[in-house]
N, C-alpha and C. Protein backbone atom coordinates (compact mmCIF):
# COMPACT_ATOMS: atom_id res chain seq x y z
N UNK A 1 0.84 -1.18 0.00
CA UNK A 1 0.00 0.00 0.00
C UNK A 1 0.88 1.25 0.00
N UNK A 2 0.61 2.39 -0.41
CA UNK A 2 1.18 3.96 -0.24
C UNK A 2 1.81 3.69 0.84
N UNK A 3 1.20 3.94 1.78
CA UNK A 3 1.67 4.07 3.46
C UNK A 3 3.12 3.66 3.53
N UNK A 4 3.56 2.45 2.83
CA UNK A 4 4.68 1.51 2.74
C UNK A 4 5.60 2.05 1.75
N UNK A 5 5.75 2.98 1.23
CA UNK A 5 6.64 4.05 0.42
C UNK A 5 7.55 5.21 1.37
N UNK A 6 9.03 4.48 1.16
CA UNK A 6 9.47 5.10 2.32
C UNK A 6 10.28 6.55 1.80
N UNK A 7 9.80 7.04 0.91
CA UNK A 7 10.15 8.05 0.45
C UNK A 7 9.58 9.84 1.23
N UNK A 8 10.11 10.64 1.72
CA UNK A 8 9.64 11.77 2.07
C UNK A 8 8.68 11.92 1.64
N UNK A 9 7.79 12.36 1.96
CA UNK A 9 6.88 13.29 1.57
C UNK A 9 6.69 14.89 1.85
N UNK A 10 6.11 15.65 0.88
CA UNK A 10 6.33 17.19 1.03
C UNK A 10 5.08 17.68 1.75
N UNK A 11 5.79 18.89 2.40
CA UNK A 11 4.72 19.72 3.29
C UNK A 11 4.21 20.64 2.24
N UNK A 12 4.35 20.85 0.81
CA UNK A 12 3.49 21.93 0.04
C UNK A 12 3.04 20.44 -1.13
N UNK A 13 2.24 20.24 -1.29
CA UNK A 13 1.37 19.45 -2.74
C UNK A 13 1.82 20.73 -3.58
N UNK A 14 2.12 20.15 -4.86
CA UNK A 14 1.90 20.85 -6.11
C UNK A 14 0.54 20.89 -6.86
N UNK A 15 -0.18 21.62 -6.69
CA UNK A 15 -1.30 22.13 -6.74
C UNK A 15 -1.84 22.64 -8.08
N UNK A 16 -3.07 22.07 -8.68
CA UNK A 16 -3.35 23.12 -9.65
C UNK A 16 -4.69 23.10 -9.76
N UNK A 17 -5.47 24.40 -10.03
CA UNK A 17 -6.89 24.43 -10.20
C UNK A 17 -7.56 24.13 -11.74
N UNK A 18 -9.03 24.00 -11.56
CA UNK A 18 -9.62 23.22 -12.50
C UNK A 18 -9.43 23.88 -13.99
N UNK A 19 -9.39 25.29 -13.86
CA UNK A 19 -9.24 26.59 -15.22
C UNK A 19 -7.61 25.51 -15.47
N UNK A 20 -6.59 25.86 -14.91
CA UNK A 20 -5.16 25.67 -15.31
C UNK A 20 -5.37 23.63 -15.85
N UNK A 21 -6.49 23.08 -15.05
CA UNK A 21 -6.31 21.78 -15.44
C UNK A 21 -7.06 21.24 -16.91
N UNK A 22 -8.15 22.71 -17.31
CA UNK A 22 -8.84 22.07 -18.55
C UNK A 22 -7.81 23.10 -19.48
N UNK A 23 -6.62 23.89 -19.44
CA UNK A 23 -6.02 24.31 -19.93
C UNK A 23 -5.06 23.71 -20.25
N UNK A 24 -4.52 22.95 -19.73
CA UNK A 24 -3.44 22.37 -20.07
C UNK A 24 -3.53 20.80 -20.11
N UNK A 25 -4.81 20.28 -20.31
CA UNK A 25 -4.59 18.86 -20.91
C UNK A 25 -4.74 18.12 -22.38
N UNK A 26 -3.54 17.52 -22.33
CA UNK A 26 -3.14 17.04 -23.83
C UNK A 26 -2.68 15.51 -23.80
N UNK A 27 -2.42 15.11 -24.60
CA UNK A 27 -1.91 13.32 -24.84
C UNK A 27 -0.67 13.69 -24.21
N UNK A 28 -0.09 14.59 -23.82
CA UNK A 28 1.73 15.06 -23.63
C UNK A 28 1.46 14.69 -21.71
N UNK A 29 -0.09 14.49 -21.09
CA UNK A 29 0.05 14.75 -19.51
C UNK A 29 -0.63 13.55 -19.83
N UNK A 30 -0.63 12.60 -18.32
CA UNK A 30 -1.42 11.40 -17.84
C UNK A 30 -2.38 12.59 -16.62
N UNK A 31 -3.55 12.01 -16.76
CA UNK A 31 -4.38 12.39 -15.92
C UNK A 31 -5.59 12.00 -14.96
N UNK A 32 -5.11 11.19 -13.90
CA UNK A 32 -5.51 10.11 -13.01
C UNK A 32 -6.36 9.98 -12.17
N UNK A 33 -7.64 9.41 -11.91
CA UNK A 33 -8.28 9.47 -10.89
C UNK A 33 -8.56 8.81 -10.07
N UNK A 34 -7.81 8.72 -8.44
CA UNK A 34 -7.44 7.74 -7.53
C UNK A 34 -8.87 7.63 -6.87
N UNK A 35 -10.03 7.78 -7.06
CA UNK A 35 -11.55 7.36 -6.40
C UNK A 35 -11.71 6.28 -6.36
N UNK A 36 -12.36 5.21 -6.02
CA UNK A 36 -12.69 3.93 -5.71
C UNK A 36 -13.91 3.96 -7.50
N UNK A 37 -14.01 2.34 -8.01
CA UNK A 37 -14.19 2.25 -9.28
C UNK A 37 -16.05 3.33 -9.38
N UNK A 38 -16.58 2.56 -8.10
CA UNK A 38 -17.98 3.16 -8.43
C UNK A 38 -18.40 4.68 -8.45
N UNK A 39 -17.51 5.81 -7.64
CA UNK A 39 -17.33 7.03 -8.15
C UNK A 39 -17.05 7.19 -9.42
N UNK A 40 -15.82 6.83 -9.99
CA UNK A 40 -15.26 6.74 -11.28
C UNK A 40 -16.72 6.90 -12.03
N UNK A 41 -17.36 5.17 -11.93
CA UNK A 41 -18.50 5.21 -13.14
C UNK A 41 -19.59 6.42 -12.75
N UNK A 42 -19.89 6.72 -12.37
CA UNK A 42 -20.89 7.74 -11.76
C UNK A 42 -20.60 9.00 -12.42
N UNK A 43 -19.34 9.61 -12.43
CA UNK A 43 -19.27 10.36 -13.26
C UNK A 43 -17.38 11.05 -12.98
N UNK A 44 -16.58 11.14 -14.19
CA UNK A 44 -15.11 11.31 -14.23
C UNK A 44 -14.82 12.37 -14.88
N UNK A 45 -13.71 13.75 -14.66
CA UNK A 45 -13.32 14.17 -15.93
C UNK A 45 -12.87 13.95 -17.21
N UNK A 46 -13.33 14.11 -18.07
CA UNK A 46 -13.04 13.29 -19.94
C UNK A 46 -11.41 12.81 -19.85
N UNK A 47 -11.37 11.52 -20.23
CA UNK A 47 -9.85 11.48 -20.34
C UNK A 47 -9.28 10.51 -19.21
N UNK A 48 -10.03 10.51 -17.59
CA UNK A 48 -8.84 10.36 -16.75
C UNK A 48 -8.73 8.84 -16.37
N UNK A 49 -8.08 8.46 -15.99
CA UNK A 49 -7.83 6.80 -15.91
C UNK A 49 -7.71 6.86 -14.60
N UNK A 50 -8.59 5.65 -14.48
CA UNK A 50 -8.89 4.97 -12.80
C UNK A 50 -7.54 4.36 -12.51
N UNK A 51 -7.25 4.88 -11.44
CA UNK A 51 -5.92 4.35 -10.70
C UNK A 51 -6.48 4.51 -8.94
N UNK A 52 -7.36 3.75 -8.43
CA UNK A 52 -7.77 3.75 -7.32
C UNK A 52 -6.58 4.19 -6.07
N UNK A 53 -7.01 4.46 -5.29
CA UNK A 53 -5.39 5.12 -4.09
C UNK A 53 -4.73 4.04 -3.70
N UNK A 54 -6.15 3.06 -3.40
CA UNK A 54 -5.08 1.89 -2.80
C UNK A 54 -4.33 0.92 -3.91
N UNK A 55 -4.87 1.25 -4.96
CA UNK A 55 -4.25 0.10 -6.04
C UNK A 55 -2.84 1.09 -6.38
N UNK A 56 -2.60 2.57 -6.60
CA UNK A 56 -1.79 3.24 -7.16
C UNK A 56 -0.53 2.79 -6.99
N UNK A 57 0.26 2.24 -5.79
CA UNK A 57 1.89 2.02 -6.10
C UNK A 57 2.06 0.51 -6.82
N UNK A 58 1.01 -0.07 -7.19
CA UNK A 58 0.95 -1.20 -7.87
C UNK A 58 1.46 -1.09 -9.21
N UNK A 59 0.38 0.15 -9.79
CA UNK A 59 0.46 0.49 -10.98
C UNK A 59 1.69 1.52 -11.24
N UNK A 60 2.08 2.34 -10.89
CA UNK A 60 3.35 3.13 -10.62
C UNK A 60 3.96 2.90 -12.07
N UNK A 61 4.39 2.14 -12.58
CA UNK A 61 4.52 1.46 -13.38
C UNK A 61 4.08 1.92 -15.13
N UNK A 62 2.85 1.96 -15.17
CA UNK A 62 2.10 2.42 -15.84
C UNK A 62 2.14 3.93 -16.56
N UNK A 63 3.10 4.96 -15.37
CA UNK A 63 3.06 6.02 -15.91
C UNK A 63 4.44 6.41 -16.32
N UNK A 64 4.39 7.25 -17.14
CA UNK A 64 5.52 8.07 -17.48
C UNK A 64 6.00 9.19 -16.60
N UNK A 65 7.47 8.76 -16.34
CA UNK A 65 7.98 9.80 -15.63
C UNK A 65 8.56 11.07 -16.43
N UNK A 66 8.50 10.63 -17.37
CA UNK A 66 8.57 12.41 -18.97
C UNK A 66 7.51 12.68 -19.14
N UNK A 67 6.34 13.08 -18.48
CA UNK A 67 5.14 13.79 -18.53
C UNK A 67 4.93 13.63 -17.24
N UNK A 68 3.94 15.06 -17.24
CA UNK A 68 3.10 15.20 -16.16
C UNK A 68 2.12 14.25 -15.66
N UNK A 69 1.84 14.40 -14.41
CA UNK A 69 0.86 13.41 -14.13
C UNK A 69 -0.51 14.65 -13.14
N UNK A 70 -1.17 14.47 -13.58
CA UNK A 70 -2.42 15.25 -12.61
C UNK A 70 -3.01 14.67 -12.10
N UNK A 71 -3.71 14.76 -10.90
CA UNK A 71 -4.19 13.76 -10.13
C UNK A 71 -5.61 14.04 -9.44
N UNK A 72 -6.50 13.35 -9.50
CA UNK A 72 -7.71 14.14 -9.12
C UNK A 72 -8.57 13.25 -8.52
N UNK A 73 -9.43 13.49 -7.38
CA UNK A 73 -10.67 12.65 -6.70
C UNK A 73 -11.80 13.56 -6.48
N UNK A 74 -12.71 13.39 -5.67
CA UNK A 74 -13.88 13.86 -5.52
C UNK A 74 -13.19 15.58 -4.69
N UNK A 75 -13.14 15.72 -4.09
CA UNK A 75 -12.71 16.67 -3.45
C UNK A 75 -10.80 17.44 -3.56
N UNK A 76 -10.30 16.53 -3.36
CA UNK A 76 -8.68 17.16 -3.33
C UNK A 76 -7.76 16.41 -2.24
N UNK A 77 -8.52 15.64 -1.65
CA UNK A 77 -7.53 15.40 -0.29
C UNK A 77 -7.19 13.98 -0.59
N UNK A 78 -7.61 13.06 -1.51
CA UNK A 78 -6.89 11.74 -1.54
C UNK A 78 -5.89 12.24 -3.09
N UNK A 79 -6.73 13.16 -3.87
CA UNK A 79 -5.38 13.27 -4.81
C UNK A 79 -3.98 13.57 -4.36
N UNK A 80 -4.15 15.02 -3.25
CA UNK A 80 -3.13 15.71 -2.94
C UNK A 80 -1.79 14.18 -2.20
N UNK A 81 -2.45 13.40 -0.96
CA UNK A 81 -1.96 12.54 -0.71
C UNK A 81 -1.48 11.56 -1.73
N UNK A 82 -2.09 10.86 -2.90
CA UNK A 82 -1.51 10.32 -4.10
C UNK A 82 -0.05 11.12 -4.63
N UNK A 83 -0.54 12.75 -4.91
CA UNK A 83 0.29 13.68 -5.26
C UNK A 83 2.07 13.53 -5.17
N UNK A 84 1.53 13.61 -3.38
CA UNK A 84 3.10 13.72 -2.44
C UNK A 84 3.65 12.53 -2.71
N UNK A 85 3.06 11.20 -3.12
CA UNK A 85 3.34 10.02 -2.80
C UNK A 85 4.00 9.97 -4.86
N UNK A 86 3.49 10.42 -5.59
CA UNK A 86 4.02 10.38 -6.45
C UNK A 86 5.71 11.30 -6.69
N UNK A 87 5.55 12.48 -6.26
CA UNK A 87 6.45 13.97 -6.39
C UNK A 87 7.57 12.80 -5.53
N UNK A 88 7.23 11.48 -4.29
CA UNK A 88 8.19 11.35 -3.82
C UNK A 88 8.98 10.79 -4.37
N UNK A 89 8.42 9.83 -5.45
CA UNK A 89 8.86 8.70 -6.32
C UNK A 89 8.97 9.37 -7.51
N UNK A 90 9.43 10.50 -7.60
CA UNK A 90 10.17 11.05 -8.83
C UNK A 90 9.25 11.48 -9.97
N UNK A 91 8.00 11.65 -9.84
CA UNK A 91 6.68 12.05 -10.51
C UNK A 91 6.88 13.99 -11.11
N UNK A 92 6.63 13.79 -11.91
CA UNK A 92 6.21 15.72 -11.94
C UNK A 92 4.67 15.28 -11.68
N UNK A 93 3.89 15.64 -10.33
CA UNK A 93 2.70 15.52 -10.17
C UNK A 93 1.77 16.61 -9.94
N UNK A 94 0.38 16.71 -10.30
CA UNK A 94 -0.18 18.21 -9.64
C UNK A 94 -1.46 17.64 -8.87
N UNK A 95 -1.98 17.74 -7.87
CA UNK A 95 -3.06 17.73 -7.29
C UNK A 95 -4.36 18.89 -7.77
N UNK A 96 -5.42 18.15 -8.55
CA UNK A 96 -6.11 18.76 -8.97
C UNK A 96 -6.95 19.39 -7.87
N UNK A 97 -6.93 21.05 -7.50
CA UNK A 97 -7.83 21.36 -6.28
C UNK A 97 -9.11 21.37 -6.32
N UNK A 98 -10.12 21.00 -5.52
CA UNK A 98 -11.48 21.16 -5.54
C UNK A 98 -12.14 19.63 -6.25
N UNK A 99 -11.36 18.96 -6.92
CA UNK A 99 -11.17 17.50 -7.53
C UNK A 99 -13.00 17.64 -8.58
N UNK A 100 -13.22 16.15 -8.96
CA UNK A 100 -13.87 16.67 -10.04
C UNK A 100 -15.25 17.22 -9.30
N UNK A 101 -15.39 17.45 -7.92
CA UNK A 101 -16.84 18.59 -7.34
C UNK A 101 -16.62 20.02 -8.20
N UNK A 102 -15.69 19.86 -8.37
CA UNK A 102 -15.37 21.31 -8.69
C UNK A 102 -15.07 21.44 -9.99
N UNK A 103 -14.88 20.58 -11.15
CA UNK A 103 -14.65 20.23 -12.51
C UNK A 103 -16.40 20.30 -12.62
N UNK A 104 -17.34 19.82 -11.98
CA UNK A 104 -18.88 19.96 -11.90
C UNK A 104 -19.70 20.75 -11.88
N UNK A 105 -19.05 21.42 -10.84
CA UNK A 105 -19.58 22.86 -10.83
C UNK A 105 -19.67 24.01 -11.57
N UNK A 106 -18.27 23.45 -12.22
CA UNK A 106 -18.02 24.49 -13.36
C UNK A 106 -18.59 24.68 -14.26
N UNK A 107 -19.53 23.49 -14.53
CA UNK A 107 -20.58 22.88 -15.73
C UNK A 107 -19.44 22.77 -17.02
N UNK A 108 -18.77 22.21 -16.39
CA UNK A 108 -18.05 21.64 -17.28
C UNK A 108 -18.26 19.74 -17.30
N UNK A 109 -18.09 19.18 -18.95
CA UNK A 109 -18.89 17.63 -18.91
C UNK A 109 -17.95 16.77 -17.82
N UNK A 110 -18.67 15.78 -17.37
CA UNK A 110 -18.53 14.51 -17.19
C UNK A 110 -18.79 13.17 -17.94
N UNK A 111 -17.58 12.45 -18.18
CA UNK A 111 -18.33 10.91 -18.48
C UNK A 111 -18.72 10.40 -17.49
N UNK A 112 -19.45 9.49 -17.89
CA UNK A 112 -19.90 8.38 -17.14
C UNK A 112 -19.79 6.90 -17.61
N UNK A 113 -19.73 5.96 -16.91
CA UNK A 113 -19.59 4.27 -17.21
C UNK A 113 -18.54 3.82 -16.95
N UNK A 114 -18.27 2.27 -17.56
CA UNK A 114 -17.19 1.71 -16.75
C UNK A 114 -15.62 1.83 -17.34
N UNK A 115 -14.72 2.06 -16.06
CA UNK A 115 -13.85 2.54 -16.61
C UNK A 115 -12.64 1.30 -17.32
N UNK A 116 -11.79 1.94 -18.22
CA UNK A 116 -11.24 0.97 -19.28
C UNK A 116 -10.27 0.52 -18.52
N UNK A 117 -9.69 0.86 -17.52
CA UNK A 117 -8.43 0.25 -16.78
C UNK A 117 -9.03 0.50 -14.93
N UNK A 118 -8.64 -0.91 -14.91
CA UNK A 118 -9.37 -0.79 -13.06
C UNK A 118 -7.82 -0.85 -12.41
């Protein structure tokens, strides 16, 4: 599990809000969403791949460390924790703030259904 990553972790998350996150996503960033699968289907920002929190140092693997990685959940506080846990393991990572409540609010879309990678 995370917890078991004996790497520092930082007292500032690298942070970015939802304007800077629908601004700057391209095939060039991975853009991840550590929620448990049945949030995911319910509704996700376009694009982001289920990487559940507790499954994430499994998959580690999976991402590219020459791109960004953004990271996003319902609110901000399991990304930001994913975040640190990535930035420790050599990630360029950003914690998406306000997570997709706030990608929602914006009335900006959501998918919905099941996601292609559990």
């Amino acid at each position: 599990m995370w917890k078991d990553v004996k790497a520092p972790m930082s007292n500032r998350t690298p942070e970015i809000d939802i304007e800077q996150l629908a601004a700057t996503l391209s095939d060039e960033a991975a853009l991840i969403d550590v929620r448990e699968a049945s949030e995911y289907v319910a509704g996700h920002v376009p694009g982001a791949v289920l990487m559940p929190m507790g499954r994430l140092t499994a998959r580690l693997g999976e991402l590219d460390k020459t791109r960004p990685v953004y990271v996003v959940c319902a609110s901000g506080n399991r990304s930001a924790a994913m975040t640190d846990l990535l930035v420790a393991c050599g990630y360029e990572a950003y914690s998406v703030a306000g997570g997709t409540t706030a990608w929602a609010r914006s009335e900006r879309p959501l998918e919905t259904g099941s996601p292609a990678n559990r």
